[in-house]
PDB file of N, CA and C in Angstrom:
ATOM      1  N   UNK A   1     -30.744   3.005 -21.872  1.00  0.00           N
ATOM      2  CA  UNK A   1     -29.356   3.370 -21.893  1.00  0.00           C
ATOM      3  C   UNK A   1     -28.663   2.529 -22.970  1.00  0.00           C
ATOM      4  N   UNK A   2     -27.531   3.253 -23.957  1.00  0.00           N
ATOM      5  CA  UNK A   2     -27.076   2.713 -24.893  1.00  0.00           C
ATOM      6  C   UNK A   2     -25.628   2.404 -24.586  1.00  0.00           C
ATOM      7  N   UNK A   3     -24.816   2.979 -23.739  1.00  0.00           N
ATOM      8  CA  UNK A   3     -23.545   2.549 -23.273  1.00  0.00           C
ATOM      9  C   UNK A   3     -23.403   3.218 -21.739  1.00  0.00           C
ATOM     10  N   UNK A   4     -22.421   2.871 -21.328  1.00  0.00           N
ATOM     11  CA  UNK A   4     -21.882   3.319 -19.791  1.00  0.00           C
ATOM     12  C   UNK A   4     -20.377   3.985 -20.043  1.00  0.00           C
ATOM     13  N   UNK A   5     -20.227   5.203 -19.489  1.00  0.00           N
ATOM     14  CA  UNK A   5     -18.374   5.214 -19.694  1.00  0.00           C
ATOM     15  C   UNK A   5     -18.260   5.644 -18.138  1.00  0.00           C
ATOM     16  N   UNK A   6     -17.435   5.119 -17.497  1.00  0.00           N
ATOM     17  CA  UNK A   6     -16.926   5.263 -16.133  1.00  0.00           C
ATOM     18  C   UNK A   6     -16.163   6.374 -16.296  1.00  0.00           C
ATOM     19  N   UNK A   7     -16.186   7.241 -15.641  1.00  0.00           N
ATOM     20  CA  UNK A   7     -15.408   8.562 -15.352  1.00  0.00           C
ATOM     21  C   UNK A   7     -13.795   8.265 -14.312  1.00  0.00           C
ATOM     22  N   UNK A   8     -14.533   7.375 -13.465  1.00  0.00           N
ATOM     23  CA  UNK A   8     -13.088   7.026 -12.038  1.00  0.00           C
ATOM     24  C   UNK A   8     -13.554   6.253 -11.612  1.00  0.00           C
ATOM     25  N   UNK A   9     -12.586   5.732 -11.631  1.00  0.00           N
ATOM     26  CA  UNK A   9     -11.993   4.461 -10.754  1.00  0.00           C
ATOM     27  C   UNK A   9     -10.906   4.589  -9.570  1.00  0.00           C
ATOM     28  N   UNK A  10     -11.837   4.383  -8.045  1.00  0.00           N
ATOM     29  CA  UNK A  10     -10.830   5.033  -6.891  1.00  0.00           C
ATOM     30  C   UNK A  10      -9.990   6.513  -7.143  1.00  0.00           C
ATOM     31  N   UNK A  11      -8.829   6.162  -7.351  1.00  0.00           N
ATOM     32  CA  UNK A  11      -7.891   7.673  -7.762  1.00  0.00           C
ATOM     33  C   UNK A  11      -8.206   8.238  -8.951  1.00  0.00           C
ATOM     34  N   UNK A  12      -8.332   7.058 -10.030  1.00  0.00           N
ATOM     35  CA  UNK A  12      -7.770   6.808 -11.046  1.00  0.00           C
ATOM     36  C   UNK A  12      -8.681   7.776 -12.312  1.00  0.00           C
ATOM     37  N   UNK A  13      -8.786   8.716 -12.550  1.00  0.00           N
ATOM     38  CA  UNK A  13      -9.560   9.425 -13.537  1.00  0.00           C
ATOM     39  C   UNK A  13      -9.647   9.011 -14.724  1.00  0.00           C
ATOM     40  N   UNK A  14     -10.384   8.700 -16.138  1.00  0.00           N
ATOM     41  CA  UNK A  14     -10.539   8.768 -17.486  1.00  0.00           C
ATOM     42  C   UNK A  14      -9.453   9.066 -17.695  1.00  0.00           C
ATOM     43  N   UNK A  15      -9.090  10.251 -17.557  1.00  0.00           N
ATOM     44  CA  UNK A  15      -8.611  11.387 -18.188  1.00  0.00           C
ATOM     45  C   UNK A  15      -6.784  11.046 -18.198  1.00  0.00           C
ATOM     46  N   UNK A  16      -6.841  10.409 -17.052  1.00  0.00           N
ATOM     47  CA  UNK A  16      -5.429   9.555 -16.951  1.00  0.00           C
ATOM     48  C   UNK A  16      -4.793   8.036 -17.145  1.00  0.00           C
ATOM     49  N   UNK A  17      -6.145   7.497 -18.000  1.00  0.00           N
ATOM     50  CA  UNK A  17      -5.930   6.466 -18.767  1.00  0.00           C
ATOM     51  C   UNK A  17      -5.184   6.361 -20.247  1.00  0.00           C
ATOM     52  N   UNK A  18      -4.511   5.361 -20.353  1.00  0.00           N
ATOM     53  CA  UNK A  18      -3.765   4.926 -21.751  1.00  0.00           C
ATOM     54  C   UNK A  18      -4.874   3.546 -21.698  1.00  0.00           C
ATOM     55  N   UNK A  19      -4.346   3.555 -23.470  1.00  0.00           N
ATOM     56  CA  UNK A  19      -4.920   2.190 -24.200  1.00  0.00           C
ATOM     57  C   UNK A  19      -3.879   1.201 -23.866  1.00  0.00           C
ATOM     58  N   UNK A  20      -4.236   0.476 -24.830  1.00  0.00           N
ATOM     59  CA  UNK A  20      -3.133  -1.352 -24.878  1.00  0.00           C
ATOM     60  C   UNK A  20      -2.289  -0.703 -25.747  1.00  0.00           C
ATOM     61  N   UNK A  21      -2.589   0.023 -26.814  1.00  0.00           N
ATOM     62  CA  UNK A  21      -1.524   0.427 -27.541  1.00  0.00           C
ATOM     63  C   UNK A  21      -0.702   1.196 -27.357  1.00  0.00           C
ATOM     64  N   UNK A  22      -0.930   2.258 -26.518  1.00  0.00           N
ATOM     65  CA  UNK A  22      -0.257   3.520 -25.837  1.00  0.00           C
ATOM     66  C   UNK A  22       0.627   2.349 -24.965  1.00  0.00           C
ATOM     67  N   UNK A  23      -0.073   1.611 -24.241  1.00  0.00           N
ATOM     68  CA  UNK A  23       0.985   0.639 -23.025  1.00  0.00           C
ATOM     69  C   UNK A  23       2.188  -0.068 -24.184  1.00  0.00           C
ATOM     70  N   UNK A  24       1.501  -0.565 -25.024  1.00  0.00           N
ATOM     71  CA  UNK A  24       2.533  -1.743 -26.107  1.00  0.00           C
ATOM     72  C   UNK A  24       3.711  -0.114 -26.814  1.00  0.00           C
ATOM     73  N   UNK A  25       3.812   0.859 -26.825  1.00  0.00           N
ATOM     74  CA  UNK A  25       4.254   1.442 -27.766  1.00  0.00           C
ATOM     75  C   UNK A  25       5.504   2.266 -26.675  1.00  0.00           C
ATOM     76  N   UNK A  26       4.655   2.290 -25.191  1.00  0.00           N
ATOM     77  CA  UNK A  26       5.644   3.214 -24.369  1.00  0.00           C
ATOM     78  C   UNK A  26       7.152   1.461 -23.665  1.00  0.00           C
ATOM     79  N   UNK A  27       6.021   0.599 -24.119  1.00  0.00           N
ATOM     80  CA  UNK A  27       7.114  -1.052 -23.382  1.00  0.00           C
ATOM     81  C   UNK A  27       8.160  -0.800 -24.650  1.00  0.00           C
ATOM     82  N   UNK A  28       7.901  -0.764 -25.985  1.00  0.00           N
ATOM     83  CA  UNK A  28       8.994  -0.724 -27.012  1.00  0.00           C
ATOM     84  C   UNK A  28      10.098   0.515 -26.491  1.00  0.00           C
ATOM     85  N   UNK A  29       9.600   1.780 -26.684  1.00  0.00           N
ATOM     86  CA  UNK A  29      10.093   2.508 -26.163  1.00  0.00           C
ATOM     87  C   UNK A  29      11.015   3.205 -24.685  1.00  0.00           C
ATOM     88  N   UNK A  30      10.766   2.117 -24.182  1.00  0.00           N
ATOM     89  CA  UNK A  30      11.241   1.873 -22.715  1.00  0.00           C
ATOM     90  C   UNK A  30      10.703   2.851 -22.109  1.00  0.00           C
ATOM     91  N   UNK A  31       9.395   3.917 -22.406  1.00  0.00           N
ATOM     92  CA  UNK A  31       8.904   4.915 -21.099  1.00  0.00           C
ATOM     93  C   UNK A  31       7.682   4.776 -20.205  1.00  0.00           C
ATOM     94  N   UNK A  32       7.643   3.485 -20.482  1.00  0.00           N
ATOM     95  CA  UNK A  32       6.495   2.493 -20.108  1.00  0.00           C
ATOM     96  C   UNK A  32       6.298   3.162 -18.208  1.00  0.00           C
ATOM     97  N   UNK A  33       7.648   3.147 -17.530  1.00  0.00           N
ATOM     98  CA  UNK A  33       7.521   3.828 -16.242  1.00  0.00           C
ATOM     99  C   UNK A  33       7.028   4.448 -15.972  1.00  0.00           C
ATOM    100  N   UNK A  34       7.008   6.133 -16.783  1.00  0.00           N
ATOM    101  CA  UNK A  34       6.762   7.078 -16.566  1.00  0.00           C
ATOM    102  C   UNK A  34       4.891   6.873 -16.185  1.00  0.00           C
ATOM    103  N   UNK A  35       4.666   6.561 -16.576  1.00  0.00           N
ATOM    104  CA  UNK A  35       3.206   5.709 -16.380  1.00  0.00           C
ATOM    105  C   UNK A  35       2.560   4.955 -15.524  1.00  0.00           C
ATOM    106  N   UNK A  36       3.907   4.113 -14.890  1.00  0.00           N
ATOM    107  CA  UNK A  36       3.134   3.378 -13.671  1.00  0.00           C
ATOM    108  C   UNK A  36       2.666   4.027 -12.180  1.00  0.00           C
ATOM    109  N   UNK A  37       1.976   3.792 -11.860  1.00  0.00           N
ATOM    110  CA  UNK A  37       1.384   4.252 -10.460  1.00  0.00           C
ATOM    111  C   UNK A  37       2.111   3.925  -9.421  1.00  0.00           C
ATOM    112  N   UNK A  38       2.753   3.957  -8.238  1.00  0.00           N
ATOM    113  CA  UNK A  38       2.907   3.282  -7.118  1.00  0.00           C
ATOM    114  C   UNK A  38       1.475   2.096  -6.490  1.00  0.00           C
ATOM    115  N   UNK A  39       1.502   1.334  -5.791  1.00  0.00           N
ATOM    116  CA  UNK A  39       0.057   0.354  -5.696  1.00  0.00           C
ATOM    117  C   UNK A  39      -0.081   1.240  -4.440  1.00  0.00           C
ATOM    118  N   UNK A  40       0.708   1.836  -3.466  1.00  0.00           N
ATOM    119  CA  UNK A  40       0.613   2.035  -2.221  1.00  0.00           C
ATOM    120  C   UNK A  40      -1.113   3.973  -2.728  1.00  0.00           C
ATOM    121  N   UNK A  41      -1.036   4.129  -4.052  1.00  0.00           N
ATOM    122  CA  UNK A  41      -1.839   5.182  -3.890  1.00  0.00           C
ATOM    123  C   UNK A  41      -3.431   4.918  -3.490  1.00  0.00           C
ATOM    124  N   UNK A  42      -3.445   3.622  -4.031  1.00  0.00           N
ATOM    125  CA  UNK A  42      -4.932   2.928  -3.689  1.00  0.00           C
ATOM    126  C   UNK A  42      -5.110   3.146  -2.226  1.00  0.00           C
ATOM    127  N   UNK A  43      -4.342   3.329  -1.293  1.00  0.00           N
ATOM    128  CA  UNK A  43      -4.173   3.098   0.079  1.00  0.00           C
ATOM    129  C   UNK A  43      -4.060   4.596   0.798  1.00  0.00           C
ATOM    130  N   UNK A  44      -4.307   5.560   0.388  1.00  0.00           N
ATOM    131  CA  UNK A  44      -4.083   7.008   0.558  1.00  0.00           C
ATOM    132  C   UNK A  44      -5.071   6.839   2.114  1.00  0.00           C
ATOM    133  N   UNK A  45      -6.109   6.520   1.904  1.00  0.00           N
ATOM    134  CA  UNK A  45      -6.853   6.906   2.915  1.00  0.00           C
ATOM    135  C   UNK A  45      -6.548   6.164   4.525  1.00  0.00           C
ATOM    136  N   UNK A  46      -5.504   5.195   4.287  1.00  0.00           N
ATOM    137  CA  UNK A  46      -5.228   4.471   5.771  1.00  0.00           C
ATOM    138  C   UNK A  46      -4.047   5.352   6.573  1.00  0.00           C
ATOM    139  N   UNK A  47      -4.625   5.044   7.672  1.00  0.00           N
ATOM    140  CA  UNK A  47      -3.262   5.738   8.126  1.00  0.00           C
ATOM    141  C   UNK A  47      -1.882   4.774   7.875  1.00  0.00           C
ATOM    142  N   UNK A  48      -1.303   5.527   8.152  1.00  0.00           N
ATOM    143  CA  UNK A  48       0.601   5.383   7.824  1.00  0.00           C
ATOM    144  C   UNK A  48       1.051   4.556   8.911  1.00  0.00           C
ATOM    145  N   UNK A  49       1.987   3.701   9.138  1.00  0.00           N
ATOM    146  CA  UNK A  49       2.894   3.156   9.761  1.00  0.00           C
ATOM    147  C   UNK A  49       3.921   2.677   9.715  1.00  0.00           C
ATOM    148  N   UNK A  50       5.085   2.681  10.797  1.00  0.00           N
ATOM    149  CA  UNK A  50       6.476   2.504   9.997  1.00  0.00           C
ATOM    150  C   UNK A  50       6.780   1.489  10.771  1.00  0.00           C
ATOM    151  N   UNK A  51       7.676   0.177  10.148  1.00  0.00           N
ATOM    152  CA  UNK A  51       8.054  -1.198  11.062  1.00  0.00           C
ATOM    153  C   UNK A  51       9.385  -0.648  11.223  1.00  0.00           C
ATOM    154  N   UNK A  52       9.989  -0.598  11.819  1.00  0.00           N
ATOM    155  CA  UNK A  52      11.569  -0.106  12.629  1.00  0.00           C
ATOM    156  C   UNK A  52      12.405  -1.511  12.377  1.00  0.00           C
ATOM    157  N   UNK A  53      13.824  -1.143  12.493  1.00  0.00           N
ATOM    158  CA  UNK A  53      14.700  -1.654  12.897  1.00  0.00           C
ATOM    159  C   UNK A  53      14.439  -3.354  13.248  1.00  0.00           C
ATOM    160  N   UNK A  54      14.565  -4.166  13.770  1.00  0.00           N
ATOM    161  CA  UNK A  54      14.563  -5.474  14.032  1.00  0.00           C
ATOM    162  C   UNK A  54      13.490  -6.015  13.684  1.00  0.00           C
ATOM    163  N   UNK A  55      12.374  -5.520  13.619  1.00  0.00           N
ATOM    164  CA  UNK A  55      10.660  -5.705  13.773  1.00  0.00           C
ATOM    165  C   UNK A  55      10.663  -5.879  12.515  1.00  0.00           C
ATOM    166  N   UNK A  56      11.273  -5.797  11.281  1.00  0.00           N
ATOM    167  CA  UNK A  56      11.360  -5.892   9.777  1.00  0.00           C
ATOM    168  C   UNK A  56      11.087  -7.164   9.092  1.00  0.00           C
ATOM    169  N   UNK A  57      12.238  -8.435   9.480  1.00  0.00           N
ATOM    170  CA  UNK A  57      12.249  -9.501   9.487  1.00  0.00           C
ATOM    171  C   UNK A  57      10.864 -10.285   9.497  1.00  0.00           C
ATOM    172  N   UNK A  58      10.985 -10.279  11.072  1.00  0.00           N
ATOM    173  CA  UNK A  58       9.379 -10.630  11.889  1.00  0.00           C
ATOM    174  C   UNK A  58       8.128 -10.569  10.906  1.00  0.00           C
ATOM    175  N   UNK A  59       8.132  -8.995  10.809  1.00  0.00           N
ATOM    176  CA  UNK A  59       6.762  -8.726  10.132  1.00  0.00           C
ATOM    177  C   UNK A  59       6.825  -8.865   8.164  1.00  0.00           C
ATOM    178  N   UNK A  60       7.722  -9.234   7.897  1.00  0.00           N
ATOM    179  CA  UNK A  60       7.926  -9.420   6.541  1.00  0.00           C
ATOM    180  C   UNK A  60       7.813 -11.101   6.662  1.00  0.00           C
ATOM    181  N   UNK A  61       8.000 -12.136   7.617  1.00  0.00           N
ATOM    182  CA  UNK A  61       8.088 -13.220   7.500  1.00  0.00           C
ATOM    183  C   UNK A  61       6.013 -13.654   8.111  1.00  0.00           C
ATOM    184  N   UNK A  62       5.298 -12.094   8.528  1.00  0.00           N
ATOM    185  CA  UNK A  62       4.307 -12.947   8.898  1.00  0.00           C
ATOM    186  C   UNK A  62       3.788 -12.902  10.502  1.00  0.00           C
ATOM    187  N   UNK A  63       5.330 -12.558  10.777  1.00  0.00           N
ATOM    188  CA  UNK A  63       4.509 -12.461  12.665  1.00  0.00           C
ATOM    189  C   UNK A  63       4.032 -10.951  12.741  1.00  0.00           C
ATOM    190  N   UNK A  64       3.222 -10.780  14.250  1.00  0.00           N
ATOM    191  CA  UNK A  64       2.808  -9.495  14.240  1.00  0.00           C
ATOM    192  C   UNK A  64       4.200  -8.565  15.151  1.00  0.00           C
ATOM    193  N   UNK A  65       4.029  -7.455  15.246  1.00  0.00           N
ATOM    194  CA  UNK A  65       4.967  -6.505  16.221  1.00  0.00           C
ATOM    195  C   UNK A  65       4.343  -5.801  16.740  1.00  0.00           C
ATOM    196  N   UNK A  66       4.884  -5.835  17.726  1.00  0.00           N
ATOM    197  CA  UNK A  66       4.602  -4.546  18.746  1.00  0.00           C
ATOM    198  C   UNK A  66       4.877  -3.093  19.053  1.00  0.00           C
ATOM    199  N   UNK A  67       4.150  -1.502  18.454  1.00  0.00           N
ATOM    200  CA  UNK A  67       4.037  -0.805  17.868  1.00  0.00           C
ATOM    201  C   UNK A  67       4.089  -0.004  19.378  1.00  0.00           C
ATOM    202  N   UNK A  68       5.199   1.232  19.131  1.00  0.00           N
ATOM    203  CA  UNK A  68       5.444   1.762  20.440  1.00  0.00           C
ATOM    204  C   UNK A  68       4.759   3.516  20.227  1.00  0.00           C
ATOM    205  N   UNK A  69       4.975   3.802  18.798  1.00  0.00           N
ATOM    206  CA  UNK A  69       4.943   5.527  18.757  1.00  0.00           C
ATOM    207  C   UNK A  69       3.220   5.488  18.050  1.00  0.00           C
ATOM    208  N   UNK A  70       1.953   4.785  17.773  1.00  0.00           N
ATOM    209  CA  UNK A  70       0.870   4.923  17.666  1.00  0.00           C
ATOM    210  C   UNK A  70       0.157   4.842  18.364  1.00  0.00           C
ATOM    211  N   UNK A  71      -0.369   5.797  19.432  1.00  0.00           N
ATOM    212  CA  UNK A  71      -1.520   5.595  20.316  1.00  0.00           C
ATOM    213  C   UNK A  71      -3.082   5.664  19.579  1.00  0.00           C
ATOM    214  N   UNK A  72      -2.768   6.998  18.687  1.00  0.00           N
ATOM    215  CA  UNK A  72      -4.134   7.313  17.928  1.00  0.00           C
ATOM    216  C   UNK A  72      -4.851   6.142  16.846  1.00  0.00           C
ATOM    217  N   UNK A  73      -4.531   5.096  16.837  1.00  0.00           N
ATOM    218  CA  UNK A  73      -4.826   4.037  16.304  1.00  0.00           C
ATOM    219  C   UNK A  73      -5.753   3.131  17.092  1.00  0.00           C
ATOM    220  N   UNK A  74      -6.685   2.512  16.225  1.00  0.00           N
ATOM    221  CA  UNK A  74      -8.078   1.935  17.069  1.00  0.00           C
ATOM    222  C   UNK A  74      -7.622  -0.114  16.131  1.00  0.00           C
ATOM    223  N   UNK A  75      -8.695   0.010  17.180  1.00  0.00           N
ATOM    224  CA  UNK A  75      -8.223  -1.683  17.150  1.00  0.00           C
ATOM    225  C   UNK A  75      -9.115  -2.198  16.093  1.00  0.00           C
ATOM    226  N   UNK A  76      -8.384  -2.885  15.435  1.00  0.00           N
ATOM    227  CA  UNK A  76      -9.135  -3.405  13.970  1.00  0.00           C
ATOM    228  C   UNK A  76      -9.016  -2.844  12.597  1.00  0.00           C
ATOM    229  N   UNK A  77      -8.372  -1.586  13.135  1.00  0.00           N
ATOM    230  CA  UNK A  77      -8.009  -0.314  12.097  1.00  0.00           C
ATOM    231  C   UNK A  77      -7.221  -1.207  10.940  1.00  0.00           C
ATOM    232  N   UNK A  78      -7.534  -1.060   9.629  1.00  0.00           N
ATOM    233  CA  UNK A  78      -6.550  -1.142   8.671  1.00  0.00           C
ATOM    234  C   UNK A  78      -5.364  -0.278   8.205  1.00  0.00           C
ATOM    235  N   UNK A  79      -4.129  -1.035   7.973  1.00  0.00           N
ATOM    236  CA  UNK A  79      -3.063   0.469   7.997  1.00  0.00           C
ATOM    237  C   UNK A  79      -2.006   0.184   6.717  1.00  0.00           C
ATOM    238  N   UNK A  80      -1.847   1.020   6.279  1.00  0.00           N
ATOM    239  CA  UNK A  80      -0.779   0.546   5.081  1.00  0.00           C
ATOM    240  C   UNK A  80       0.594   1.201   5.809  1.00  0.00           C
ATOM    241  N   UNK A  81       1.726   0.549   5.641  1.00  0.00           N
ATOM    242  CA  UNK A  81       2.841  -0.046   6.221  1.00  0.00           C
ATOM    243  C   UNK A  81       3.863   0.125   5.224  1.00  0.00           C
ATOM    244  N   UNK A  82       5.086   1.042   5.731  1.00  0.00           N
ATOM    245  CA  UNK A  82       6.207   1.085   4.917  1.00  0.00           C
ATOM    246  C   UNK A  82       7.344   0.562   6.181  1.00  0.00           C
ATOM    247  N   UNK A  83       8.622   0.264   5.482  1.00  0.00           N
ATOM    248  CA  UNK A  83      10.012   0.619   6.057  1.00  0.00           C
ATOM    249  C   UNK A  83      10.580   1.334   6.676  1.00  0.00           C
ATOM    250  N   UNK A  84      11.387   1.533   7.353  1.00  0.00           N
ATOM    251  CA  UNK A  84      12.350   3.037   7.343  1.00  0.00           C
ATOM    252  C   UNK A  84      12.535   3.927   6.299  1.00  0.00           C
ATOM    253  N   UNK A  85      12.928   2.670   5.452  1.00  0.00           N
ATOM    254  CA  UNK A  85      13.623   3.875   3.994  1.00  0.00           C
ATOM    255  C   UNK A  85      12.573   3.987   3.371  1.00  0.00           C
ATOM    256  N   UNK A  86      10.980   3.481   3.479  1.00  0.00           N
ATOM    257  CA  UNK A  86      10.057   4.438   2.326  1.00  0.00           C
ATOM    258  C   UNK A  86       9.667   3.557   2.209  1.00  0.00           C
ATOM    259  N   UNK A  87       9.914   2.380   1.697  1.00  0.00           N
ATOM    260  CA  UNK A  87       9.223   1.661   0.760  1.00  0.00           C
ATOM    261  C   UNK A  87       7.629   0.923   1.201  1.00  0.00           C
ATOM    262  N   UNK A  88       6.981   0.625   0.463  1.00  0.00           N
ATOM    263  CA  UNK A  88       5.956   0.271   0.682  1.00  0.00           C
ATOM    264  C   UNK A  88       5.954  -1.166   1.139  1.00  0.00           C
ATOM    265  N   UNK A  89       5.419  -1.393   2.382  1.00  0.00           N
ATOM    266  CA  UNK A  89       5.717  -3.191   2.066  1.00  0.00           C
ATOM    267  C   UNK A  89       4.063  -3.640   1.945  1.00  0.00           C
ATOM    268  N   UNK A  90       3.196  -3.046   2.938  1.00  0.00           N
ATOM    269  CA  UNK A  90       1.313  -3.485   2.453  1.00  0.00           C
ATOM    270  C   UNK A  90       0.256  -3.196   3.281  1.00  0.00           C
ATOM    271  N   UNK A  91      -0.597  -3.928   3.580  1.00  0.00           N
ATOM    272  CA  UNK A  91      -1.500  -3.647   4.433  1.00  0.00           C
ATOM    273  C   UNK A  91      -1.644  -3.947   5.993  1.00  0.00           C
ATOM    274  N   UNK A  92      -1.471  -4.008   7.247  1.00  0.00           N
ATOM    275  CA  UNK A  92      -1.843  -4.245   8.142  1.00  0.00           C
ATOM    276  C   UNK A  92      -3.028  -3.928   8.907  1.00  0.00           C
ATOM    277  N   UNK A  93      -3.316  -4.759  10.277  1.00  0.00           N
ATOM    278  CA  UNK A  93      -4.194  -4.299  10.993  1.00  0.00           C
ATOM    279  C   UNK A  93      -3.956  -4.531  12.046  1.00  0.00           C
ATOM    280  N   UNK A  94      -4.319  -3.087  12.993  1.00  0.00           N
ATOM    281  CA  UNK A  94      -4.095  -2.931  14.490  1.00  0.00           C
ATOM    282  C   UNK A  94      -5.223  -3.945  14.890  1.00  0.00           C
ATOM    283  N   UNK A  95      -4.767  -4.281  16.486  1.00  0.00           N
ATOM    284  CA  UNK A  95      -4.936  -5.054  17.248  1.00  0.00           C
ATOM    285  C   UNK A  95      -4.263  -4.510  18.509  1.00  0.00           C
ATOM    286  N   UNK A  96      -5.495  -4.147  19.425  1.00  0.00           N
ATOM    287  CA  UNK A  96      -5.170  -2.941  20.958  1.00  0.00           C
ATOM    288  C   UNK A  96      -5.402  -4.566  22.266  1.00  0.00           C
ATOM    289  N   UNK A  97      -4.418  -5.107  22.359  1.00  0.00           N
ATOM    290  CA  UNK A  97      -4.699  -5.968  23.251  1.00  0.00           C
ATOM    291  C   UNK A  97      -3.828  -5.357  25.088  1.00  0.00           C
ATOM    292  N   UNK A  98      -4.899  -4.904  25.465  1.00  0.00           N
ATOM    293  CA  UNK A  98      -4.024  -4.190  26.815  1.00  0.00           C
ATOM    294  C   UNK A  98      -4.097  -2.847  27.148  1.00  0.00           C
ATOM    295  N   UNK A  99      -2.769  -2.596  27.360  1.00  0.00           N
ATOM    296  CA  UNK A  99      -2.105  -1.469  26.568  1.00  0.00           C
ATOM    297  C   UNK A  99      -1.157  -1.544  25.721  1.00  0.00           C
ATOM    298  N   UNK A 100      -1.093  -2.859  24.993  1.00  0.00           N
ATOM    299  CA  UNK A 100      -0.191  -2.899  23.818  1.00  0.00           C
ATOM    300  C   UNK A 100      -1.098  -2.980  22.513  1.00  0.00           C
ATOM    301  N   UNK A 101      -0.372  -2.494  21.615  1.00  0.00           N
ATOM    302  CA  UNK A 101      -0.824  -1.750  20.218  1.00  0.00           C
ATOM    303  C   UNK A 101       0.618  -2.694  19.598  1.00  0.00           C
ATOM    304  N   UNK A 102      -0.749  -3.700  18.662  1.00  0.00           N
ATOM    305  CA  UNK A 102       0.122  -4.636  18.231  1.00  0.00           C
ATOM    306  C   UNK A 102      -0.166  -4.859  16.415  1.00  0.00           C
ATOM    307  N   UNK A 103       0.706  -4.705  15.705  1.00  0.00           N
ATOM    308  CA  UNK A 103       0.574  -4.800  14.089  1.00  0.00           C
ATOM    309  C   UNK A 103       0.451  -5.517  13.522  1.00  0.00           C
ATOM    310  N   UNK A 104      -0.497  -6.767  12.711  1.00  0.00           N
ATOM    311  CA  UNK A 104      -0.413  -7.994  12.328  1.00  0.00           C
ATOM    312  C   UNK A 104      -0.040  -7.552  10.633  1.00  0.00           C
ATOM    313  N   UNK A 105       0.348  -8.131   9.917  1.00  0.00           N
ATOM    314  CA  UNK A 105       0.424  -8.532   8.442  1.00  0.00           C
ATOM    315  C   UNK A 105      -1.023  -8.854   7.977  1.00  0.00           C
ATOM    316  N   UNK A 106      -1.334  -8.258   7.313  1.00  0.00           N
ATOM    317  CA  UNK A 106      -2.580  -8.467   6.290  1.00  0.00           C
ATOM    318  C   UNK A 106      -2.468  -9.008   5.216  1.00  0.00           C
ATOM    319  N   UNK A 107      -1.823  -8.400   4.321  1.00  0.00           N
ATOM    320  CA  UNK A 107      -1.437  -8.144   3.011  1.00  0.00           C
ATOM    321  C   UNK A 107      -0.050  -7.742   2.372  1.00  0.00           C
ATOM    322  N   UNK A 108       1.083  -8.352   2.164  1.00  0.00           N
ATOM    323  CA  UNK A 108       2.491  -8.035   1.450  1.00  0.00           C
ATOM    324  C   UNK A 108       2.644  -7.505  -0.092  1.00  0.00           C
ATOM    325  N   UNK A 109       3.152  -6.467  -0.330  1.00  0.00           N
ATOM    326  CA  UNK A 109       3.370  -6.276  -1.642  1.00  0.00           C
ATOM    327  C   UNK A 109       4.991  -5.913  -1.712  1.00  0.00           C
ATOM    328  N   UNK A 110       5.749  -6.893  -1.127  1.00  0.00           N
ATOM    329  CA  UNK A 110       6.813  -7.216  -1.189  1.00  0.00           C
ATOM    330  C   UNK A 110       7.303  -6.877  -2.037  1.00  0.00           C
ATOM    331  N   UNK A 111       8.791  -6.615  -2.759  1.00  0.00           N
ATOM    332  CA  UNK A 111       9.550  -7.398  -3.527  1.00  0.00           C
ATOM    333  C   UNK A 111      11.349  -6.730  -3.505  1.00  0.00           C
ATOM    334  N   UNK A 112      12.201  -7.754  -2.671  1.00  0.00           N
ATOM    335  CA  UNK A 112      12.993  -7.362  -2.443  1.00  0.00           C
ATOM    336  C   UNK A 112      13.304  -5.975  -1.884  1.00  0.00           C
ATOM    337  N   UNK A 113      13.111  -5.741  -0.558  1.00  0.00           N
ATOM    338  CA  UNK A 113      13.257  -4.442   0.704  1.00  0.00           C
ATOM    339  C   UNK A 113      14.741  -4.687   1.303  1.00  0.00           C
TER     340      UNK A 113
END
């Protein structure tokens, strides 16, 4: 074998790659956006969960919460985790202690929610 070319990466196709220069030319140009990915697409395959109302704080500072509307969730499960309003905040993992279905913080991809 004389070279390797990767076709995909997770989502991410060839075919929807830019260079350094395409990146350096769309940053001058300010359309550098139009380009960026959300990080939450890497995460397509976890299920969804939403932290409510008071439980925000808590689980943005690190503690876990206690999760009332997921039964179909298994213990140990990894879950990617938004807000109310959408936003992405990161990764969690269930934890079925009981009959409580409880959400720990894994992973934050924070930035100002």
């Amino acid at each position: 074998m004389s070279f390797l070319i990767r076709t995909r990466v997770g989502p991410f196709p060839l075919t929807e790659g830019i260079t350094l220069e395409e990146i350096n030319d769309r940053l001058e140009k300010g359309t550098l956006s139009s380009v960026i990915r959300p990080v939450d697409i890497l995460f397509n395959d976890y299920n969804r969960v939403v932290v409510e109302g008071r439980a925000l704080p808590g689980f943005l500072n690190g503690a876990p919460v206690v999760l009332h509307k997921f039964t179909t969730l298994k213990n140990n499960e990894a879950v990617r985790v938004y807000a109310e309003t959408g936003a992405f905040l990161g990764l969690g993992r269930i934890l079925v202690r009981g009959n409580k279905m409880i959400l720990r913080p894994d992973k934050l991809f924070v930035s100002g929610v």
